[in-house]
N, C-alpha and C. Protein backbone atom coordinates (compact mmCIF):
# COMPACT_ATOMS: atom_id res chain seq x y z
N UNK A 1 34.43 20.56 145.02
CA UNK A 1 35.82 20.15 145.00
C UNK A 1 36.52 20.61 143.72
N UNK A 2 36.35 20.55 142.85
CA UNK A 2 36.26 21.29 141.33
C UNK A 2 36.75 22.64 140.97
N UNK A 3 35.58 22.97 141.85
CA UNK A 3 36.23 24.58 141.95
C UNK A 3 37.22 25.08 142.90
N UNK A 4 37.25 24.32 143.90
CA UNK A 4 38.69 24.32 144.61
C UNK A 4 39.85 24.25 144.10
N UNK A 5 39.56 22.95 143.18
CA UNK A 5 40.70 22.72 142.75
C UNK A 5 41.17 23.99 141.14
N UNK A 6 40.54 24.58 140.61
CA UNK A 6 40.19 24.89 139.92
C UNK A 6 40.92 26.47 140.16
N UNK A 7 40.29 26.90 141.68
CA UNK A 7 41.12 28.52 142.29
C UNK A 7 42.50 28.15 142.74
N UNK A 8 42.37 26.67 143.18
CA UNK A 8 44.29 26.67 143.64
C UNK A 8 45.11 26.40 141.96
N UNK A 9 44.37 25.85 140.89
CA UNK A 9 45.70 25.64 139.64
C UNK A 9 45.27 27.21 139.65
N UNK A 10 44.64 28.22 139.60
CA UNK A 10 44.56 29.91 138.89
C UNK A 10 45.82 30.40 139.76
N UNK A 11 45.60 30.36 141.14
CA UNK A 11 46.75 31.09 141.72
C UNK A 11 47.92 30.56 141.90
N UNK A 12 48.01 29.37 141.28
CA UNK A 12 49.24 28.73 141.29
C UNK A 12 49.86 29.51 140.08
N UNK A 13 48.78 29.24 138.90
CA UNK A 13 49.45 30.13 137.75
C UNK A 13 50.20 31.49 138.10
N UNK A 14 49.36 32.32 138.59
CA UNK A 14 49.51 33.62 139.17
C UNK A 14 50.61 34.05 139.89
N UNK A 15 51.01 33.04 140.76
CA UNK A 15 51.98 32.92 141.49
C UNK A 15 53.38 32.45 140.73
N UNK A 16 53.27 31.51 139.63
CA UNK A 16 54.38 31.31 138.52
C UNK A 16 54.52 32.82 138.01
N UNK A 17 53.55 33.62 137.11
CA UNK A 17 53.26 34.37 136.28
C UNK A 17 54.10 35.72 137.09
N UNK A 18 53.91 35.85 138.41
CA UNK A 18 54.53 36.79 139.40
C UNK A 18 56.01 37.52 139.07
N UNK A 19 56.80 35.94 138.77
CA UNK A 19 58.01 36.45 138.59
C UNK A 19 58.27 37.48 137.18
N UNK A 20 57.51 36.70 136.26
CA UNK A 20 57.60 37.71 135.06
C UNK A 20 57.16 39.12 135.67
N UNK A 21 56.18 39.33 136.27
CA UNK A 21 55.95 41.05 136.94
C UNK A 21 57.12 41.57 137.32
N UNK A 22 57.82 40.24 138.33
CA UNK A 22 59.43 41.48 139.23
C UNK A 22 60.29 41.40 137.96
N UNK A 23 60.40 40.46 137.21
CA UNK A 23 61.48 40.66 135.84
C UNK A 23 60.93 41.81 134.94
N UNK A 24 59.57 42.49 134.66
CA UNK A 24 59.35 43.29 134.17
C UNK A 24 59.88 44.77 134.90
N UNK A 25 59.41 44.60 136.40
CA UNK A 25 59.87 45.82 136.98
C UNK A 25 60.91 46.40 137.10
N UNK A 26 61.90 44.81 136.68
CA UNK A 26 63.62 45.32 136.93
C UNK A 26 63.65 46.40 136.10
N UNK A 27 62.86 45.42 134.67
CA UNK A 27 63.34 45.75 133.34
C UNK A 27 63.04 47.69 133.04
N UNK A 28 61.75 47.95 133.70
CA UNK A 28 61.54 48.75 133.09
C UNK A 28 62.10 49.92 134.13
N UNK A 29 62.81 49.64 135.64
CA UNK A 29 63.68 50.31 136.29
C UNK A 29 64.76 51.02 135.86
N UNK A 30 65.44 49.90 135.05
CA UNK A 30 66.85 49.61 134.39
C UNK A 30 66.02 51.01 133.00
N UNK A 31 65.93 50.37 132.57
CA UNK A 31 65.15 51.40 131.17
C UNK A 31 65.17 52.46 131.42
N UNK A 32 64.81 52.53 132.24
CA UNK A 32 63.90 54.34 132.76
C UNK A 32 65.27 55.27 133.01
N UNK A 33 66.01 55.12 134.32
CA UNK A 33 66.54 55.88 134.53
C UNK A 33 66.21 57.35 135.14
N UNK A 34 64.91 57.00 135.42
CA UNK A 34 63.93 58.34 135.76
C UNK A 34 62.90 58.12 136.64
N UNK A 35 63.09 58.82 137.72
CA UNK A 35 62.62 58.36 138.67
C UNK A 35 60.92 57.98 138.59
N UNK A 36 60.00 59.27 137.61
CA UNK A 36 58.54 58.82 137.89
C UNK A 36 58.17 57.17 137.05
N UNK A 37 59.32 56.49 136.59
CA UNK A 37 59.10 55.35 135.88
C UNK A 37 59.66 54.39 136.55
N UNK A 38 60.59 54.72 137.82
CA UNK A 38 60.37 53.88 138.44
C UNK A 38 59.39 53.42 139.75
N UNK A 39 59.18 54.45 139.78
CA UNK A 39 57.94 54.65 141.20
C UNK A 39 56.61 53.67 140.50
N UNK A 40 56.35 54.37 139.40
CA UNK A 40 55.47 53.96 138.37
C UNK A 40 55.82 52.06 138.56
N UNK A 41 56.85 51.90 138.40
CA UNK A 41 57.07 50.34 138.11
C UNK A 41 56.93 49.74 139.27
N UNK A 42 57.18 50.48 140.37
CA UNK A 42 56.95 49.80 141.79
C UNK A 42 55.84 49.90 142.57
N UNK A 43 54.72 50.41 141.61
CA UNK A 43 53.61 50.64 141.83
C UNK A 43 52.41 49.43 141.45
N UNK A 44 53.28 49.19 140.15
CA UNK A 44 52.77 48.31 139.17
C UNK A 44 52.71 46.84 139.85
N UNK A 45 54.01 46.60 140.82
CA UNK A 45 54.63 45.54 141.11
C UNK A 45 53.68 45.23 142.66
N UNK A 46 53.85 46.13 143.09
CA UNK A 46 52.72 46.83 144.36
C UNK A 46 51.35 46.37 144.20
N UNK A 47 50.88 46.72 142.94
CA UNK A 47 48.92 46.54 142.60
C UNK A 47 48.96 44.61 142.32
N UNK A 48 50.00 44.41 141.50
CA UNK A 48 50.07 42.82 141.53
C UNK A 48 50.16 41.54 142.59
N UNK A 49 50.98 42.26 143.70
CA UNK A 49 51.03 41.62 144.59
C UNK A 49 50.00 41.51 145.69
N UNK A 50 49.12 42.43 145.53
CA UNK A 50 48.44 42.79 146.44
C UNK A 50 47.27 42.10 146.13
N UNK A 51 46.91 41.84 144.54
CA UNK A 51 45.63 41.29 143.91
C UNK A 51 46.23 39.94 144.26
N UNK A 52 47.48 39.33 144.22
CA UNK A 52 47.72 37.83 144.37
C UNK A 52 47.10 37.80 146.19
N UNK A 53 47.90 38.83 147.22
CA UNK A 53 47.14 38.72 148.68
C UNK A 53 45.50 37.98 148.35
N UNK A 54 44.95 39.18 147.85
CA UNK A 54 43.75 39.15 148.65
C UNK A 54 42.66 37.82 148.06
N UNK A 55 43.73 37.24 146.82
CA UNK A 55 42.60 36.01 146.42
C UNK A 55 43.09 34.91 147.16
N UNK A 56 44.20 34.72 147.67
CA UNK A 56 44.65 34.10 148.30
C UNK A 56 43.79 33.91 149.80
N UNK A 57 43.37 35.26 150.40
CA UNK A 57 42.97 35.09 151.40
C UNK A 57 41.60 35.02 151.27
N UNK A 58 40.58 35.14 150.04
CA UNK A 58 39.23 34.84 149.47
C UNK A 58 39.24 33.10 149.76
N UNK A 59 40.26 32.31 148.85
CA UNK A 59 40.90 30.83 149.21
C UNK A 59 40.58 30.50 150.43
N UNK A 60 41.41 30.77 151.36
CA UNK A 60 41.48 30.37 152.82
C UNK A 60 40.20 30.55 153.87
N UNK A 61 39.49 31.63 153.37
CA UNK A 61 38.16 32.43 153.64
C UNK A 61 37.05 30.86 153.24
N UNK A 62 37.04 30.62 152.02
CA UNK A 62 36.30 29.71 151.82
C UNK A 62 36.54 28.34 152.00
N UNK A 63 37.57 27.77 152.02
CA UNK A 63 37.91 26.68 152.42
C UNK A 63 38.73 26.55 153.19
């Protein structure tokens, strides 16, 4: 129970922590002005979301 509780406060964090990723991506959109930095940023935003998926579905998998 422990560790349950333990993977839901991590991805809860993760899931807070998220928004700072899309506020970074704006940021570094806005910055760039150039396209391989923004691809780059939506790539970035892309690999994050995808690591939040799949622990999420590790979660549900186990309990």
């Amino acid at each position: 129970m422990t560790e349950l509780f333990e993977s839901i406060q991590t991805l809860k964090f993760k899931l807070t922590d998220f928004s700072n990723v899309m506020r970074r991506t704006r940021e570094l959109g806005a910055e760039a002005g150039c396209h391989e930095t923004g691809i780059a940023a939506r790539m970035y935003t892309k690999q994050e979301l995808r690591a939040l998926i799949i622990q999420l579905q590790d979660l549900y998998r186990k309990y």
